[in-house]
C-alpha atoms as a PDB file:
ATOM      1  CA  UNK A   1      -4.398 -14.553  23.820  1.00  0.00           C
ATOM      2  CA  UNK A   2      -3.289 -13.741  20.070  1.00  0.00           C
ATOM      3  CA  UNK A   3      -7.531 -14.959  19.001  1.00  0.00           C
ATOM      4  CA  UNK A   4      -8.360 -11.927  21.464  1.00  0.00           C
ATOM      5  CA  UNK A   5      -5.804  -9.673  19.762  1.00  0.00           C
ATOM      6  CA  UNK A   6      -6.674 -10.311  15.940  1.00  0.00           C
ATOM      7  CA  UNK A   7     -10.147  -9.642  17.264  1.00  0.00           C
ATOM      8  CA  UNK A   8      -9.034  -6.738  18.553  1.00  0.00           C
ATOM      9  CA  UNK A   9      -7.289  -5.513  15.323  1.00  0.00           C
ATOM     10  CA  UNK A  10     -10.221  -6.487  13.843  1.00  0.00           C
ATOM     11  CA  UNK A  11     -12.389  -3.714  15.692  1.00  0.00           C
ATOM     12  CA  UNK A  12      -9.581  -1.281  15.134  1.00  0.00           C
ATOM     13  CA  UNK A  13     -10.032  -1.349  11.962  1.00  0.00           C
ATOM     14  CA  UNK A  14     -13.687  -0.469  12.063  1.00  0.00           C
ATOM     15  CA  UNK A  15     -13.330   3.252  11.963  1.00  0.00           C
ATOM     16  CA  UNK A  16     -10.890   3.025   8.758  1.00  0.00           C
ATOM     17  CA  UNK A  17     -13.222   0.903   6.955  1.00  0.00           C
ATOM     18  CA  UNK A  18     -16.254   3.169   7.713  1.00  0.00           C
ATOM     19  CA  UNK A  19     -14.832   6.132   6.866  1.00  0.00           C
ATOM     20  CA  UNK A  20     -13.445   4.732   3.424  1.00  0.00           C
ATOM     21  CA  UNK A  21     -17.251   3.929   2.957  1.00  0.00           C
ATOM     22  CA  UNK A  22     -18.246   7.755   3.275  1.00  0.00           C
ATOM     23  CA  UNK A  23     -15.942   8.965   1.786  1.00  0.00           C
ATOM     24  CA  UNK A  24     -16.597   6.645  -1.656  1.00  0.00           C
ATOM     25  CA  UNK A  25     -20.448   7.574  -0.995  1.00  0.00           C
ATOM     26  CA  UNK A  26     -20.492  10.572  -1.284  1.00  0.00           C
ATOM     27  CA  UNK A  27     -17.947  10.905  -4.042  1.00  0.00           C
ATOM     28  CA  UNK A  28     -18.760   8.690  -6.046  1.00  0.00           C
ATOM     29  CA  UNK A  29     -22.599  11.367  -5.949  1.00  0.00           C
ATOM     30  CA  UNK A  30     -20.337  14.422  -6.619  1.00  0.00           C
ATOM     31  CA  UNK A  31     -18.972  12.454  -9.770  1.00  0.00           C
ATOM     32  CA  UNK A  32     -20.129  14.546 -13.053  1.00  0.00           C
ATOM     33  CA  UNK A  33     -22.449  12.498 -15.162  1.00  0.00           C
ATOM     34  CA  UNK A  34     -26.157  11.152 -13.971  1.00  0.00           C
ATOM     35  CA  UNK A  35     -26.467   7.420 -14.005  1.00  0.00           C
ATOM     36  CA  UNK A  36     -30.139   7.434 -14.939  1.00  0.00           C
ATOM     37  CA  UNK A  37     -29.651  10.101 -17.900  1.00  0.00           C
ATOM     38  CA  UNK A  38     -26.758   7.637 -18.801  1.00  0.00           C
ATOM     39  CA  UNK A  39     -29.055   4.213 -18.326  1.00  0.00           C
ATOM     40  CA  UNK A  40     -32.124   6.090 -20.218  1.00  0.00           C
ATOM     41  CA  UNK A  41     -30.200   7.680 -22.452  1.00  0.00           C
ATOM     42  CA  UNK A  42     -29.329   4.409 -24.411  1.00  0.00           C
ATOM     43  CA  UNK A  43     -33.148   2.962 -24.579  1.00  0.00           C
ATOM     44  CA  UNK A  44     -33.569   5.758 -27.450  1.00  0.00           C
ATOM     45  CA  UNK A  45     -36.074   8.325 -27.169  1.00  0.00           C
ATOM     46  CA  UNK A  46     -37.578   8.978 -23.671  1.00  0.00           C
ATOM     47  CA  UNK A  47     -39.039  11.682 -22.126  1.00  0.00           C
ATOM     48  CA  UNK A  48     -38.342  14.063 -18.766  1.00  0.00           C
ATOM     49  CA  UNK A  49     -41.392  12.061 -17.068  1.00  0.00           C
ATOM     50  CA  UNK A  50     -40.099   8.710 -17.489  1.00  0.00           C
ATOM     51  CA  UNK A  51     -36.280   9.541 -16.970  1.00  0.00           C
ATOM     52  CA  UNK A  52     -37.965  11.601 -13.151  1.00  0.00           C
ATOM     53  CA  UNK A  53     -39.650   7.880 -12.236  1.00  0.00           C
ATOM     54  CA  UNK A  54     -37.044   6.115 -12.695  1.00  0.00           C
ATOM     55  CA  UNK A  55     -34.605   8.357 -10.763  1.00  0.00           C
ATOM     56  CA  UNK A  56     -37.815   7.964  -8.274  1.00  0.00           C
ATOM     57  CA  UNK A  57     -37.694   4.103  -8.380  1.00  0.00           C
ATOM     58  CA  UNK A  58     -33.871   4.100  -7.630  1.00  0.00           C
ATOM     59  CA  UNK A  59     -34.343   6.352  -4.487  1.00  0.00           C
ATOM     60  CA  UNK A  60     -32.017   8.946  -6.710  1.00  0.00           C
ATOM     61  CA  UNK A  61     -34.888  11.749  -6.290  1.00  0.00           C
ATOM     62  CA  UNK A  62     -34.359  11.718  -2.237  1.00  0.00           C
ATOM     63  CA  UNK A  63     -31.890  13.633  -0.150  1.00  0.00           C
ATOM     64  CA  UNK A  64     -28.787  12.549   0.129  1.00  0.00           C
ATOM     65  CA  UNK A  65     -28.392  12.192   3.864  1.00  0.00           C
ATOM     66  CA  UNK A  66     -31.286  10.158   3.190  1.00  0.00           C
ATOM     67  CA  UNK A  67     -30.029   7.696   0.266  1.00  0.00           C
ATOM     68  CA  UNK A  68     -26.733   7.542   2.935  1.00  0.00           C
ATOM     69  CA  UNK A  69     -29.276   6.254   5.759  1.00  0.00           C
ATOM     70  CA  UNK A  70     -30.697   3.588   3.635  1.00  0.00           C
ATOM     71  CA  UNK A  71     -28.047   2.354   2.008  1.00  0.00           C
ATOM     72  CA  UNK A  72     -26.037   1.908   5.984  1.00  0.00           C
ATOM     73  CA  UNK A  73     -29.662   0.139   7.052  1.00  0.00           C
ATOM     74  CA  UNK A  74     -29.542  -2.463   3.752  1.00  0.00           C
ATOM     75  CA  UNK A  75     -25.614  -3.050   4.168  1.00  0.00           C
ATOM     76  CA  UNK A  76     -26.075  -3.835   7.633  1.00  0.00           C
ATOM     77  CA  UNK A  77     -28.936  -6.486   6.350  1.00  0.00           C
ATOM     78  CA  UNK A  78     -26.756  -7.537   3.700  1.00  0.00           C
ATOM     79  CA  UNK A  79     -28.663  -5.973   1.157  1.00  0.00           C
ATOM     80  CA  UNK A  80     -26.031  -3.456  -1.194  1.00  0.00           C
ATOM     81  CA  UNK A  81     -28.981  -2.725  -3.157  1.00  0.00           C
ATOM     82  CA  UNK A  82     -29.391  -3.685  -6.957  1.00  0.00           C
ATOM     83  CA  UNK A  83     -27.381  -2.660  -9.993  1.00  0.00           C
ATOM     84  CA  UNK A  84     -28.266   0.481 -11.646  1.00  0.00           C
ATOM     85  CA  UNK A  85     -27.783  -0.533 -15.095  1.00  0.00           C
ATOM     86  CA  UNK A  86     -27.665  -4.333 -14.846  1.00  0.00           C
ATOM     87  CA  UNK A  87     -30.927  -4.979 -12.796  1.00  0.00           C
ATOM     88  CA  UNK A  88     -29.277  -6.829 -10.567  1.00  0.00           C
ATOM     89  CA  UNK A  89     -28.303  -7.381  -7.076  1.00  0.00           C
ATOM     90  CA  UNK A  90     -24.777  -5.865  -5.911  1.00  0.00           C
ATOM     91  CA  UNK A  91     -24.232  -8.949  -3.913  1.00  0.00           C
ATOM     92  CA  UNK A  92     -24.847 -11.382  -7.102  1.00  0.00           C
ATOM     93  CA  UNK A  93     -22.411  -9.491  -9.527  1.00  0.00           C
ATOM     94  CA  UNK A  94     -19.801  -9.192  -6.262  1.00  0.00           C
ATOM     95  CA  UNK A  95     -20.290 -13.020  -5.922  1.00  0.00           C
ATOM     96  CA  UNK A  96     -19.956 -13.671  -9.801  1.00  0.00           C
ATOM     97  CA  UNK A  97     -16.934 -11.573 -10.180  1.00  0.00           C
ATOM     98  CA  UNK A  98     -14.820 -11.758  -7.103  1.00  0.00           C
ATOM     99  CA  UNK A  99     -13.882 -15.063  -7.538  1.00  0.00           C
ATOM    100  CA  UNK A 100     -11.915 -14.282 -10.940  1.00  0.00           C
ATOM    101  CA  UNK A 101     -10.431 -11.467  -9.215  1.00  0.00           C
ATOM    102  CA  UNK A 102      -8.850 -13.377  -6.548  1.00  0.00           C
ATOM    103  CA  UNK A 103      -7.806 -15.959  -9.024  1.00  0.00           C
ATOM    104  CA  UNK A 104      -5.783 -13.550 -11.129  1.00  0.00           C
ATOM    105  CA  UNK A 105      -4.591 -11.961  -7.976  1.00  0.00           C
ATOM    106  CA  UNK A 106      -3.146 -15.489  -6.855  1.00  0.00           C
ATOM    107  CA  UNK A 107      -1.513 -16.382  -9.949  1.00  0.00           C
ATOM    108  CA  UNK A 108       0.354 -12.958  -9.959  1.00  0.00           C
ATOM    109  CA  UNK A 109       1.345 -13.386  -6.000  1.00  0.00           C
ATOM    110  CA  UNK A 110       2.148 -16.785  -7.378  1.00  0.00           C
ATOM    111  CA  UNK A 111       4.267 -16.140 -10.122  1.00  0.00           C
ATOM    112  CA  UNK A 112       6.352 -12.824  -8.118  1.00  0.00           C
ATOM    113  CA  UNK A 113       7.067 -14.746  -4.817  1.00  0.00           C
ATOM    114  CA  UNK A 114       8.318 -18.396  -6.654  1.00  0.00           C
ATOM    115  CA  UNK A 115      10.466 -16.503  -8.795  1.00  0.00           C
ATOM    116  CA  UNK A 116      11.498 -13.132  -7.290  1.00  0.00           C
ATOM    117  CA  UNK A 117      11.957 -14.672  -3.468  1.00  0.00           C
ATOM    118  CA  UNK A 118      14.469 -17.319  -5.171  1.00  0.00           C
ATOM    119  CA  UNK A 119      16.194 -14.727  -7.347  1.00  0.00           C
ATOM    120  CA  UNK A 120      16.751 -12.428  -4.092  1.00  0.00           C
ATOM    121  CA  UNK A 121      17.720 -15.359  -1.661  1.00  0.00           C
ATOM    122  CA  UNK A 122      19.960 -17.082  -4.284  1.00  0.00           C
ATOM    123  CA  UNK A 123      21.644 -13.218  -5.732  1.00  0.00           C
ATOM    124  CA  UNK A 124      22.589 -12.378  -1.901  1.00  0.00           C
ATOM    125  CA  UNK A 125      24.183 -15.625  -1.235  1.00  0.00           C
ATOM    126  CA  UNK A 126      26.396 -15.747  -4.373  1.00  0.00           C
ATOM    127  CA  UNK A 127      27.008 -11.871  -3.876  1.00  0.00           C
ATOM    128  CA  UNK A 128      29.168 -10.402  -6.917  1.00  0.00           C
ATOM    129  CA  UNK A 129      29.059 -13.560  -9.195  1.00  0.00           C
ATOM    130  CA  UNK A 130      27.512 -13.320 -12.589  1.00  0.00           C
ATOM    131  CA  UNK A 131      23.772 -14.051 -10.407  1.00  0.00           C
ATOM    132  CA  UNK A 132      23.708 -10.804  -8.383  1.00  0.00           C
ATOM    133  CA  UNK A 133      24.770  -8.736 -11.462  1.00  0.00           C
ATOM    134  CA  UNK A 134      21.196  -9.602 -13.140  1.00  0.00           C
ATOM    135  CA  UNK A 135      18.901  -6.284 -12.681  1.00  0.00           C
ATOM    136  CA  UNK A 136      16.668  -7.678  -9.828  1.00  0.00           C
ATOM    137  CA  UNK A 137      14.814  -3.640 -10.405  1.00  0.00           C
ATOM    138  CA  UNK A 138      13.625  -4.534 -13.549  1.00  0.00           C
ATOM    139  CA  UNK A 139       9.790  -3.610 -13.399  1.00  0.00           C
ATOM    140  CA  UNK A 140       6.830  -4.190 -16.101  1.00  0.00           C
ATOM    141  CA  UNK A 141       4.692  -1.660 -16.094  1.00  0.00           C
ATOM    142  CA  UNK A 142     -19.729 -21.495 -11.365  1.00  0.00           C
ATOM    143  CA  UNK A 143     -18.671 -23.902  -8.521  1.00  0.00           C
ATOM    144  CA  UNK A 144     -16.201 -21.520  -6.742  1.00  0.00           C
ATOM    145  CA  UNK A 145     -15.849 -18.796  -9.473  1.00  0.00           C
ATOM    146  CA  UNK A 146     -12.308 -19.880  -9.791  1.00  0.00           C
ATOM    147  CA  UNK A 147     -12.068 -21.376 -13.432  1.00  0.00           C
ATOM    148  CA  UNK A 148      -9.236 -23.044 -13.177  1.00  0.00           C
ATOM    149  CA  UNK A 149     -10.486 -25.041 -10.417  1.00  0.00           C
ATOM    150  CA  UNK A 150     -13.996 -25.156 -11.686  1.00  0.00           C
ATOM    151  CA  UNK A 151     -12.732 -27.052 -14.545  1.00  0.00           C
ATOM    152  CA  UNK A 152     -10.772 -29.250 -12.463  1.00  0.00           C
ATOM    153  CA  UNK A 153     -13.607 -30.092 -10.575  1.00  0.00           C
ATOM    154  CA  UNK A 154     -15.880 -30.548 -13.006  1.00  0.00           C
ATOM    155  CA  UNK A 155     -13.330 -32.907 -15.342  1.00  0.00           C
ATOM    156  CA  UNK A 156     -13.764 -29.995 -18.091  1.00  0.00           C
ATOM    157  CA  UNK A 157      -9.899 -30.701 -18.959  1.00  0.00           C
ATOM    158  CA  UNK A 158     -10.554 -28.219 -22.561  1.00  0.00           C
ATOM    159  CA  UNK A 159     -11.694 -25.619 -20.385  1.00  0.00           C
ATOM    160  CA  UNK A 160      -9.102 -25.822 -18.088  1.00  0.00           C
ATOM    161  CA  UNK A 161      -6.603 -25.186 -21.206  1.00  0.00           C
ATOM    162  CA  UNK A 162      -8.823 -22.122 -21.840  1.00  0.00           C
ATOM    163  CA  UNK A 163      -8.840 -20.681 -18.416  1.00  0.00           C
ATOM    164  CA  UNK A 164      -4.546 -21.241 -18.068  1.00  0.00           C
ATOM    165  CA  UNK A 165      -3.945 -19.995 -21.124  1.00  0.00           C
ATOM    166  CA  UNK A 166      -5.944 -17.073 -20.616  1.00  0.00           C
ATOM    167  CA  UNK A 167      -4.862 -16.430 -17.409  1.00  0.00           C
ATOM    168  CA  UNK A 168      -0.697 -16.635 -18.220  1.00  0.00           C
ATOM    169  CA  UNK A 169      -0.463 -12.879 -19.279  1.00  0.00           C
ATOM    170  CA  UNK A 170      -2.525 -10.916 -17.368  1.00  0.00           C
ATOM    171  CA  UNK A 171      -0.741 -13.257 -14.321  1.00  0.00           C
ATOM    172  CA  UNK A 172       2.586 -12.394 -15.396  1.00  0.00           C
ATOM    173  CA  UNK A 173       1.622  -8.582 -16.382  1.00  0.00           C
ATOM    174  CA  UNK A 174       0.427  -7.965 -12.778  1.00  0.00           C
ATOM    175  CA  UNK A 175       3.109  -9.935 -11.075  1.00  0.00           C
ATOM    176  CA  UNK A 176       5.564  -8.077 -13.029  1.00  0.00           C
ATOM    177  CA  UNK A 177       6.363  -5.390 -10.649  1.00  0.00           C
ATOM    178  CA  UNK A 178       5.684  -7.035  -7.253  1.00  0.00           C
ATOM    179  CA  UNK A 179       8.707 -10.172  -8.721  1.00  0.00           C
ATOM    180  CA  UNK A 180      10.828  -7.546  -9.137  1.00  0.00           C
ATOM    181  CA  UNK A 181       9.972  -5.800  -5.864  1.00  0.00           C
ATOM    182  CA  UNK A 182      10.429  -9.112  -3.759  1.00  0.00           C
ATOM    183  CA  UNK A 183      13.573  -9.991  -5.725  1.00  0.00           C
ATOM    184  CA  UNK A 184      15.089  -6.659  -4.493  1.00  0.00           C
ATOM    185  CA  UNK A 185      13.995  -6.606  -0.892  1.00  0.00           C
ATOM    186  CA  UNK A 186      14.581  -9.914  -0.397  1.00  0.00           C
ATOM    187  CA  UNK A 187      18.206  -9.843  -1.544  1.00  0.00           C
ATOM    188  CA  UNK A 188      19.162  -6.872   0.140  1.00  0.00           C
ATOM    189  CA  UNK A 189      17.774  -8.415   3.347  1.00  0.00           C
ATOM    190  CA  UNK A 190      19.015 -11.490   3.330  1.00  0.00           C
ATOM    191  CA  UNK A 191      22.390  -9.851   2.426  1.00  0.00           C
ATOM    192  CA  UNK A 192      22.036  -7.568   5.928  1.00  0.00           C
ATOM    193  CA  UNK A 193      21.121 -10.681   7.936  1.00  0.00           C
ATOM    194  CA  UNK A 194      24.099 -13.046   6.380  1.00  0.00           C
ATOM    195  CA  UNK A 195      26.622 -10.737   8.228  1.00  0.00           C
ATOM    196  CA  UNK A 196      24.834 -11.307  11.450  1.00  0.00           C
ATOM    197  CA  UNK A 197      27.012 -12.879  14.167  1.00  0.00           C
ATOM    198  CA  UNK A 198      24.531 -15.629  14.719  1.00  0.00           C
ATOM    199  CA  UNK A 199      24.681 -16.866  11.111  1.00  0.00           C
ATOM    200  CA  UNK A 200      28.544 -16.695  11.006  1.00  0.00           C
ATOM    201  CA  UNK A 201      28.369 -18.519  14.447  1.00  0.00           C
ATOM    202  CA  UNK A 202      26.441 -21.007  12.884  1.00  0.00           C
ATOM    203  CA  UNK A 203      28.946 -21.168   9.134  1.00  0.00           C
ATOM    204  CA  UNK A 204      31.683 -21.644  11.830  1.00  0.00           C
ATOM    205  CA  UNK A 205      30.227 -24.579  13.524  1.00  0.00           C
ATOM    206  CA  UNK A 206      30.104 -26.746  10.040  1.00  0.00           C
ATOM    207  CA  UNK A 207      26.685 -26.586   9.202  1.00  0.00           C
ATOM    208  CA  UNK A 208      25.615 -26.915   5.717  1.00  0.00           C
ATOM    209  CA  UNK A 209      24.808 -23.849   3.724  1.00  0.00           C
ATOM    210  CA  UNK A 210      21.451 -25.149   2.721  1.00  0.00           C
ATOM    211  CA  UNK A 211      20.613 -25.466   6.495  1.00  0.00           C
ATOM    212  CA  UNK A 212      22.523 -21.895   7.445  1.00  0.00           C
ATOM    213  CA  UNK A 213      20.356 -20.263   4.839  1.00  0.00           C
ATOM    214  CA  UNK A 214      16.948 -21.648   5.417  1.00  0.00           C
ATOM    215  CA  UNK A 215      17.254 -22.460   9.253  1.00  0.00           C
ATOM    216  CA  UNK A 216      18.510 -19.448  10.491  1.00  0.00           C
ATOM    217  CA  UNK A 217      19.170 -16.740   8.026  1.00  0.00           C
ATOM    218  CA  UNK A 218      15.766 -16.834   5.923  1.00  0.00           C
ATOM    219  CA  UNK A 219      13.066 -16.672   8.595  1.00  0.00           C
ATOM    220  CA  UNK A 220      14.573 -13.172  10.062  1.00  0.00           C
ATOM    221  CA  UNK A 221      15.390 -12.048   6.048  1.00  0.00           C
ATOM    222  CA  UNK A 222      11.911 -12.707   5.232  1.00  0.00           C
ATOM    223  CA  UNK A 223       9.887 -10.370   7.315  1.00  0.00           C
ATOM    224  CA  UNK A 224      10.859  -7.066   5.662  1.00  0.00           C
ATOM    225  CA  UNK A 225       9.293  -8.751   2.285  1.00  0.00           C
ATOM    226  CA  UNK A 226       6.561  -9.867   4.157  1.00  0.00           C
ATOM    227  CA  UNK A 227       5.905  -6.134   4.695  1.00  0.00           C
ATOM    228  CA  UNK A 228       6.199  -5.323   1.495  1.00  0.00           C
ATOM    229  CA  UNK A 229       3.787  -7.828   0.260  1.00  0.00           C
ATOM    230  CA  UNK A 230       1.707  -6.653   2.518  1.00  0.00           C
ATOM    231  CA  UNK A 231       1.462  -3.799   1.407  1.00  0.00           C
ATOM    232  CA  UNK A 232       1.389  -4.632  -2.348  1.00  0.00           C
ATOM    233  CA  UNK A 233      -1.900  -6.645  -2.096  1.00  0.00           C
ATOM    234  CA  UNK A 234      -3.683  -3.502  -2.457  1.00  0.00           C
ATOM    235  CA  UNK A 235      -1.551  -2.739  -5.439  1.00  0.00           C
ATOM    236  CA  UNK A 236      -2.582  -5.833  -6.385  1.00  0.00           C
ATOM    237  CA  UNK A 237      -6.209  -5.917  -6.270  1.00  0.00           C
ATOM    238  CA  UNK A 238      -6.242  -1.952  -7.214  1.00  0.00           C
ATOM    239  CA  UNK A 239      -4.018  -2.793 -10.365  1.00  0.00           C
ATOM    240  CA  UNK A 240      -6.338  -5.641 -11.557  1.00  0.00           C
ATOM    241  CA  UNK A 241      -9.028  -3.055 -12.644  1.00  0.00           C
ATOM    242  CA  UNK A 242      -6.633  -1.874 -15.416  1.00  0.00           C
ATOM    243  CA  UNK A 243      -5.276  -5.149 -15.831  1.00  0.00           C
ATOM    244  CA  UNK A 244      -8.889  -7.271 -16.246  1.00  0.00           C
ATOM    245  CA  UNK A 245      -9.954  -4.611 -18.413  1.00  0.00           C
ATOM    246  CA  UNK A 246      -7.567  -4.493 -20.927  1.00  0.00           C
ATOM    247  CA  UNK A 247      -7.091  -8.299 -21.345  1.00  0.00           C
ATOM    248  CA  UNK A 248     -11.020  -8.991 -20.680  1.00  0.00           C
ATOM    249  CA  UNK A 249     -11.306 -11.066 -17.649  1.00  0.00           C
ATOM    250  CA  UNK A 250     -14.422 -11.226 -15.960  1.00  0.00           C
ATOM    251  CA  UNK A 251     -13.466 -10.249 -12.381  1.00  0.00           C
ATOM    252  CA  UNK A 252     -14.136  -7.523 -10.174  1.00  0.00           C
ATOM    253  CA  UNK A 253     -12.037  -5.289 -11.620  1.00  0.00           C
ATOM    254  CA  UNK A 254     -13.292  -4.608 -15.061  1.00  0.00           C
ATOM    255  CA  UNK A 255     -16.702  -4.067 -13.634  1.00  0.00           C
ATOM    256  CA  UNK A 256     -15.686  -1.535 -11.027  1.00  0.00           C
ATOM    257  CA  UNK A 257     -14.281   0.437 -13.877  1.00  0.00           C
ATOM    258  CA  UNK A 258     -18.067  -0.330 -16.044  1.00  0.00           C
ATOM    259  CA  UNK A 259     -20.018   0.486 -13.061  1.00  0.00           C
ATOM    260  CA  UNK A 260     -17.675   3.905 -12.701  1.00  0.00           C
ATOM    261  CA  UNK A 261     -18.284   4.948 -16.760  1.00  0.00           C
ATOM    262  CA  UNK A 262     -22.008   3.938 -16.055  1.00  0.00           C
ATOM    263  CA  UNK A 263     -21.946   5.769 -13.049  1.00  0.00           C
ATOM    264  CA  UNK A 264     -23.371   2.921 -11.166  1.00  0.00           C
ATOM    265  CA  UNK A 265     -23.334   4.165  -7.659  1.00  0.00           C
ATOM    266  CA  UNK A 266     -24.385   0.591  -6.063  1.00  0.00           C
ATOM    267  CA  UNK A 267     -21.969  -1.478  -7.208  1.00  0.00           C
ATOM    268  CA  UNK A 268     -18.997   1.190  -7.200  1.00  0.00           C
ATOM    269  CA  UNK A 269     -20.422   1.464  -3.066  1.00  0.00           C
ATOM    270  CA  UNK A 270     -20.361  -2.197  -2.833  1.00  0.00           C
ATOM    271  CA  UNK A 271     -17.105  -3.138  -4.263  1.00  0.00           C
ATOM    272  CA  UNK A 272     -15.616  -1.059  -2.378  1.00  0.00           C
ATOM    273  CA  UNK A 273     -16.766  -2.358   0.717  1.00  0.00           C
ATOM    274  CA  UNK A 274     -15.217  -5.595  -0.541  1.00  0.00           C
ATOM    275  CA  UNK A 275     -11.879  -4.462  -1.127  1.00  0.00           C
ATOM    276  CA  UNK A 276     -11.961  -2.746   2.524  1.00  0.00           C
ATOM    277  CA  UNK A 277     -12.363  -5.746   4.156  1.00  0.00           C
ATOM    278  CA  UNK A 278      -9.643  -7.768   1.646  1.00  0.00           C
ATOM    279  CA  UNK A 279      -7.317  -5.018   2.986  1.00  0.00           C
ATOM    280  CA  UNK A 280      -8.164  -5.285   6.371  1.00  0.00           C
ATOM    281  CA  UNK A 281      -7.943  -9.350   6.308  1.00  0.00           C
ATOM    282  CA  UNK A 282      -4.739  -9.375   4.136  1.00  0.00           C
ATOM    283  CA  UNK A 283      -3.066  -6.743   6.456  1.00  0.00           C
ATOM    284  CA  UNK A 284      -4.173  -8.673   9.603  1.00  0.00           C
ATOM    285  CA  UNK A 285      -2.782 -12.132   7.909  1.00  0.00           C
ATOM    286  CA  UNK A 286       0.697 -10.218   7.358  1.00  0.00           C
ATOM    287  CA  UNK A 287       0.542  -9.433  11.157  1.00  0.00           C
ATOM    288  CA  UNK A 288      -0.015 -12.918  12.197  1.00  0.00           C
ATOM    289  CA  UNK A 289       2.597 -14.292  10.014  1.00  0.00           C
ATOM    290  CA  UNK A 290       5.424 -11.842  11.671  1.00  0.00           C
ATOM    291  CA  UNK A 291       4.403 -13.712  15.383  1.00  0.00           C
ATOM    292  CA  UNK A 292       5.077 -17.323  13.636  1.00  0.00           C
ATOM    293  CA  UNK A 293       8.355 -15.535  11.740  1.00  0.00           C
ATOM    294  CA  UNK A 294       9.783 -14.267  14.330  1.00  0.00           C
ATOM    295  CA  UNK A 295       7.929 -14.969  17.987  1.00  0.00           C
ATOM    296  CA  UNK A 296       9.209 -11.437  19.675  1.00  0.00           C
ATOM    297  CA  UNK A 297       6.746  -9.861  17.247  1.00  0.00           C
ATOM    298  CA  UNK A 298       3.480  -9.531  19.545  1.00  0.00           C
ATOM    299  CA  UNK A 299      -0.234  -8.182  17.176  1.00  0.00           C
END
């Protein structure tokens, strides 16, 4: 019954994800700026003729209703077309890059939820010691693709020294906000759910607080964070495109915001498509871990 309903989330989220594809489309065309004056531009001197062939080659020259129609028949072949400026295939650089993306992405979700989820758990339960003072609103503003792994796999032990250490800050400078974020919901709902009658039912009977706290207070104090991480994937994944860019790692990120200065139409289109169906997924995942949470909660 629940594989039938995430399938059926699954196709409710069709119409969402197609219209985000429009909509980026036929922005990203009303954008000022002509990606083949931009590409030619750079080769030096070059005249009207050869600037109009290439904007031929590219299938820039046609109507756009057309250039719409051919880019929904190669997506729904797989084909996202090839770079404008890098001569390559969308699918390649998605492939090459996406990987780093999600690694970043993992070590900030990492870092936030083994710190902040402690922080708000352990500042509720010792409510107005010298813990729940502490400002839990602070905010700071090719195997797999995954180095750290690939270097693990590979036995590559000084390049797995590299990767860490290059991945510490822009980790902790994206997990930042959502740490603080978790610590805060987190202690403010365990806090509600401590004064339950259930959990003083269970204090009363003699039960350890280790076992109160994890057994029956947590999985119920848990699901309004689970919401809120939720929904701060996208923050996430959106905020690594300033993130990878300023500290230089190679993931998606930093080359949607190359592909936007180049004006890059294919790969803008395509990563976009890829970070429609990471929200959708992550979303749905958030759903399915409410029914294990808390089994009332139908999809």
């Amino acid at each position: 019954m629940k594989t039938t309903k995430v399938v059926q989330r699954l196709f409710e989220s069709i119409p969402l994800f197609v219209l985000t594809i429009i909509a980026v489309f036929f922005l990203v065309r009303i954008m000022p700026g002509d990606p083949v004056d931009i590409m030619m531009g750079s080769a030096g001197n070059v005249s009207q003729e050869q600037i109009e062939q290439m904007r031929s080659q590219l299938g820039l020259d046609k109507p756009i209703a057309v250039q719409f129609a051919d880019f929904v028949r190669g997506a729904a072949h797989g084909d996202l077309g090839y770079s404008i400026t890098q001569s390559k295939k969308v699918t390649d650089l998605l492939v090459e890059t996406f990987p780093a993306t999600i690694e970043l992405a993992l070590a900030a979700f990492l870092f936030a939820i083994l710190i902040g989820l402690p922080v708000g758990i352990f500042s509720a339960v010792k409510q107005n010691s010298w813990v729940d003072r502490l400002d839990p609103t602070l905010e700071l503003q090719k195997i797999t693709g995954l180095f750290l792994l690939d270097s693990i796999l590979t036995g590559n032990w000084a390049a797995f020294r590299s990767a860490f250490t290059h991945l510490i800050l822009p980790a902790v400078t994206l997990g930042a906000e959502l740490l603080a974020i978790v610590a805060r919901i987190s202690r403010s709902s365990m806090v509600e759910v401590l004064r339950h009658d259930y959990v003083q039912l269970a204090c009363s009977k003699g039960l350890k607080e280790t076992a109160v706290i994890f057994k029956h207070a947590l999985p119920n104090a848990l699901i309004p964070t689970v919401t809120v991480v939720g929904l701060q994937m996208g923050v996430l994944l959106g905020g690594n495109m300033i993130v990878e860019t300023v500290f230089g790692w190679p993931g998606l990120g930093r080359l949607v915001v190359q592909s936007i200065f180049a004006r890059d139409y294919t790969v803008i289109q395509g990563a976009v498509m890829l970070y429609g169906v990471t929200f959708i997924l992550a979303n749905l995942l958030v759903d399915i871990v409410y029914t294990y949470l808390n089994p009332k909660i139908s999809l």
